[in-house]
Protein backbone atom coordinates (compact mmCIF):
# COMPACT_ATOMS: atom_id res chain seq x y z
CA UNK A 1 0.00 0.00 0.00
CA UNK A 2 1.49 3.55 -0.94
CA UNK A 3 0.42 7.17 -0.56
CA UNK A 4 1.11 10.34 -2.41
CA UNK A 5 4.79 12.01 -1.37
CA UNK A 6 2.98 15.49 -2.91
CA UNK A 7 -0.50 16.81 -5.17
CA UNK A 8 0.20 15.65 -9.01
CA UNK A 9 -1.56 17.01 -11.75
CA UNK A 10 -2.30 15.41 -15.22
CA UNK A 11 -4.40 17.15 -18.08
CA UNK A 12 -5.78 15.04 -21.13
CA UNK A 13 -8.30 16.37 -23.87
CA UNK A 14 -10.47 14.23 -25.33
CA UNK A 15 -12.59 15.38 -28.69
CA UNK A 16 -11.85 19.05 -27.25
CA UNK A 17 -12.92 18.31 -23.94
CA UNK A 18 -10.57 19.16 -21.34
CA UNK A 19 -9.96 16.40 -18.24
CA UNK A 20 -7.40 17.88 -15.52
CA UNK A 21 -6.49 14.74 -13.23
CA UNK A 22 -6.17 15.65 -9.85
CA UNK A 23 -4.16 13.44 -6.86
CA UNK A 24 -4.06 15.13 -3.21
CA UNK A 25 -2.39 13.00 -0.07
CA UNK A 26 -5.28 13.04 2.47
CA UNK A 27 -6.73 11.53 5.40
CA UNK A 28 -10.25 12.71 6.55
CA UNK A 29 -13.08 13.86 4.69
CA UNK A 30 -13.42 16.88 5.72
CA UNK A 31 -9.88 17.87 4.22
CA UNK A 32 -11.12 16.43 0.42
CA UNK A 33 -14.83 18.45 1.54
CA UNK A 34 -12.33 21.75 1.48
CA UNK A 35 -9.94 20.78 -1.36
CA UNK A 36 -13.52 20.04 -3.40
CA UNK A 37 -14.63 23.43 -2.31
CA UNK A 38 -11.40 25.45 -3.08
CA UNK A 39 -11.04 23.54 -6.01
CA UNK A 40 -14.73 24.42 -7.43
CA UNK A 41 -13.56 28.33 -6.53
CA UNK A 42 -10.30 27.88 -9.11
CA UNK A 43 -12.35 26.05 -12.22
CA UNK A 44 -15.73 28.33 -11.69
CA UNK A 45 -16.08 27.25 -15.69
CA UNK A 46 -16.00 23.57 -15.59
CA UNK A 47 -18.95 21.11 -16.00
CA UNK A 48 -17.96 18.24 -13.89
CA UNK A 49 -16.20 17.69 -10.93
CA UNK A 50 -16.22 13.56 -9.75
CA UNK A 51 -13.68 12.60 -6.90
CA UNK A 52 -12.74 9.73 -5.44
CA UNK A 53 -11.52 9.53 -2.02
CA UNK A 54 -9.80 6.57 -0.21
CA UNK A 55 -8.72 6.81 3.49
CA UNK A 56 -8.89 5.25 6.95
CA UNK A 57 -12.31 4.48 7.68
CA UNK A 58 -13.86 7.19 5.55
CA UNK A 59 -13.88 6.75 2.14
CA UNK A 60 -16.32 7.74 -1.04
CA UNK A 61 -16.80 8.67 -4.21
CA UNK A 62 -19.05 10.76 -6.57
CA UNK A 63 -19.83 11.28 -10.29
CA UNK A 64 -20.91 14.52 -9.55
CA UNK A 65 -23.53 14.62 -12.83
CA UNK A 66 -21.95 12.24 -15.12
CA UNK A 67 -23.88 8.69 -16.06
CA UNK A 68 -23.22 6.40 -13.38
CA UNK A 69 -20.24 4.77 -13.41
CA UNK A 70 -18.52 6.55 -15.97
CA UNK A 71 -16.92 8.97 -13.72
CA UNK A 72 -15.59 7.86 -10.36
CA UNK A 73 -15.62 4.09 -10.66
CA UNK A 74 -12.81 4.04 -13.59
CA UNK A 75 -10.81 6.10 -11.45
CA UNK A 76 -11.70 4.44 -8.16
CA UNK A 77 -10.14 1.41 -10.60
CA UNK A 78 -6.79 2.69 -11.19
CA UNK A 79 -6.21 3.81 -7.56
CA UNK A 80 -6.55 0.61 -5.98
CA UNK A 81 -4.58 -1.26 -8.99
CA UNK A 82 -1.52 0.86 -8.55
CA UNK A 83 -2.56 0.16 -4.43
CA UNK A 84 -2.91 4.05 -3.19
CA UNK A 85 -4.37 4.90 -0.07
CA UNK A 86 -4.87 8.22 2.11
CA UNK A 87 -5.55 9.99 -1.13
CA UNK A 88 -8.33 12.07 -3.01
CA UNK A 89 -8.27 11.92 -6.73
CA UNK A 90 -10.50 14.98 -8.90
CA UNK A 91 -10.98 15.07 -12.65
CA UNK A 92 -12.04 18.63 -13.61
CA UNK A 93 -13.96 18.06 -16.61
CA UNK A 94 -14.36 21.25 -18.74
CA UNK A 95 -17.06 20.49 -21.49
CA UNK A 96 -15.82 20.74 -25.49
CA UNK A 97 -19.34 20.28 -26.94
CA UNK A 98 -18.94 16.86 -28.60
CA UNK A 99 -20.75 14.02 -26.06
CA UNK A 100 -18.27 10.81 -25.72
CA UNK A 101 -20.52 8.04 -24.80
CA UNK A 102 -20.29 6.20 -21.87
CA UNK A 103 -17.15 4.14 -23.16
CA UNK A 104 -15.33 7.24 -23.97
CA UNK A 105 -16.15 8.98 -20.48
CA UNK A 106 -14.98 6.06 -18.51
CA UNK A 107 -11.68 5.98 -20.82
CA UNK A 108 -11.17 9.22 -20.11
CA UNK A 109 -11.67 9.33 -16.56
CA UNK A 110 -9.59 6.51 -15.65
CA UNK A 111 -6.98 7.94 -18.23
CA UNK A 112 -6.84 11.74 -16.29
CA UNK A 113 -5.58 9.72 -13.13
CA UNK A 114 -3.44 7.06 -14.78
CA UNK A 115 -1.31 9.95 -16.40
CA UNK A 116 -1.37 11.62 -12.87
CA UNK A 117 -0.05 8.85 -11.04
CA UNK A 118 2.62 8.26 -13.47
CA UNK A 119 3.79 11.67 -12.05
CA UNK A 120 3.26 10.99 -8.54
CA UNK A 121 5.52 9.92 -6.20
CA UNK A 122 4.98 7.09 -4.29
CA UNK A 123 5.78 5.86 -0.62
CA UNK A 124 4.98 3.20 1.55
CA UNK A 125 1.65 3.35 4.13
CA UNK A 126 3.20 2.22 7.61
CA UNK A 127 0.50 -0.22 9.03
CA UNK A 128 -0.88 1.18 12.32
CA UNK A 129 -2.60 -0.65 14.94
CA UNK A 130 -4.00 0.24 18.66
CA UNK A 131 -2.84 -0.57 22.15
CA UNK A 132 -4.73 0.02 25.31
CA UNK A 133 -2.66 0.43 28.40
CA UNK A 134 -3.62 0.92 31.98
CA UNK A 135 -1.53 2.76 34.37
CA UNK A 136 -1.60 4.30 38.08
CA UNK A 137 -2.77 8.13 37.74
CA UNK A 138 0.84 9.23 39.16
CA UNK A 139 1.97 7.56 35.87
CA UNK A 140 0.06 8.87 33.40
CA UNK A 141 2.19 12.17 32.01
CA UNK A 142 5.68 9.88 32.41
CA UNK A 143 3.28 7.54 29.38
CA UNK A 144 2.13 11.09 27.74
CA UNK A 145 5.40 11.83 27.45
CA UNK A 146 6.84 9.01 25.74
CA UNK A 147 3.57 8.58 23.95
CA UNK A 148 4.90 12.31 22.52
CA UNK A 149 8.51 10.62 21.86
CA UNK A 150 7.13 7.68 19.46
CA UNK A 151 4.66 9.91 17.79
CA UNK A 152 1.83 7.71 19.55
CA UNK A 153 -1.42 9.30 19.40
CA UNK A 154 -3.84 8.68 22.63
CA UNK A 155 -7.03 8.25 20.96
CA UNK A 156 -9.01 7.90 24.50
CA UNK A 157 -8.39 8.00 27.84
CA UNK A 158 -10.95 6.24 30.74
CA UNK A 159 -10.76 6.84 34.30
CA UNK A 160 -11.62 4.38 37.33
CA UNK A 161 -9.27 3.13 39.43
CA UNK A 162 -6.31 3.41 37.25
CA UNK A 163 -5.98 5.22 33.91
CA UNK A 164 -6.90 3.57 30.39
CA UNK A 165 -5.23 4.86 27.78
CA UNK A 166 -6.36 3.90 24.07
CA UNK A 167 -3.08 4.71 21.87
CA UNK A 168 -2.86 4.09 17.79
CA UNK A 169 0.69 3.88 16.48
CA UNK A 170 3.23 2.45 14.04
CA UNK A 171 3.04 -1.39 14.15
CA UNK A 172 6.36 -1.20 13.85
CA UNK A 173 7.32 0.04 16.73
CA UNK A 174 4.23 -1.00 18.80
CA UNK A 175 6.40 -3.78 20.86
CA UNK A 176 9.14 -1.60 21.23
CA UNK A 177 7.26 1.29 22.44
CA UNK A 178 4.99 -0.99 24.82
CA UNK A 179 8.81 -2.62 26.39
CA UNK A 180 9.84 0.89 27.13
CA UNK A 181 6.96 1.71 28.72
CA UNK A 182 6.92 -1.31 30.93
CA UNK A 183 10.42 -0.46 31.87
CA UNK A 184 10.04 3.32 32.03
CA UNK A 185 7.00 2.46 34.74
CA UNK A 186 9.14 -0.34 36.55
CA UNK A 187 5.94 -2.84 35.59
CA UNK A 188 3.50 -1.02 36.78
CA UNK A 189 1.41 -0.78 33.79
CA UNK A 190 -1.21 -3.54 32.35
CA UNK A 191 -1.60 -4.23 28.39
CA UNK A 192 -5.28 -4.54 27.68
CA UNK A 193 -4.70 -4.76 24.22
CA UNK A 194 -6.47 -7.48 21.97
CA UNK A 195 -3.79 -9.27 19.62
CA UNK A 196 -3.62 -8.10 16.29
């Protein structure tokens, strides 16, 4: 799995039609809501918008106007064969006044984002996974702390008798980070985690 380095632009024209193929490294809707928004403000001429977006939990995709499944599915298609995640992909479709069929639409769709990924550059998606560690209250900031170190993010914290800490990192350094913890608290910390 691989996500975007930078935004990559591609522009195509079909039978005077103009297709700008859009890639933007995301991770939450409400960041591809704004770059859909901003990017609507830039292109005030064109016809079509459709975006794809494919993240964590929260993905979609629209044909914003265009027959169904000429749009976003072909270029849902080449994302996940060239295996990119955390991304939104936009074709800005500026209208040439000759209609392309439903054939020609989904060639040209997919074809806007193939030519932008061949720009993009690519890097690997670390896997991440959760851990849920309890500790005494008196220990809590000394596991902020080196929560902060590993770039651990605490994605919930409960508090009863001791404190529950849900934390997402790195599956790479989940053991690692868990064994310095145990040592940093001299034991005194439990691993409710589930096995992954």
């Amino acid at each position: 799995m691989h996500q975007l380095a930078a935004p990559v632009t591609a522009e195509i024209e079909i039978k005077k039609s103009r297709f700008i193929g859009l890639l933007y490294p995301l991770t939450t809707r409400a960041e591809a809501r704004a770059k859909l928004l901003a990017l609507r403000a830039e292109h005030p001429n064109a016809v079509h918008f459709c975006w794809v977006l494919i993240c964590d939990g929260d993905s979609g995709l629209d044909d914003d106007g265009e027959p169904s499944g000429t749009a976003a599915r072909p270029m849902y298609n080449v994302l996940v064969h060239k295996d990119v995640f955390n991304v939104l992909a936009v074709v800005v479709r500026y209208w040439g006044g000759i209609k392309l069929g439903a054939g020609g639409l989904t060639r040209a769709y997919g074809q806007a984002i193939s030519e932008a990924i061949k720009t993009a550059e690519l890097i690997p998606v670390e896997a991440m996974c959760e851990r849920c560690l309890v500790v005494q209250f008196a220990d809590e900031s000394t596991l902020r702390r080196l929560c902060e170190q590993y770039d651990v993010t605490v994605l919930d914290a409960q508090y009863g008798d001791a404190v529950s800490l849900l934390l997402k990192m790195k599956c790479s350094l989940a053991d690692a980070f868990t064994r310095q913890a145990f040592d940093l608290l001299r034991g005194a910390l439990e691993d409710r985690s589930t096995p992954d």
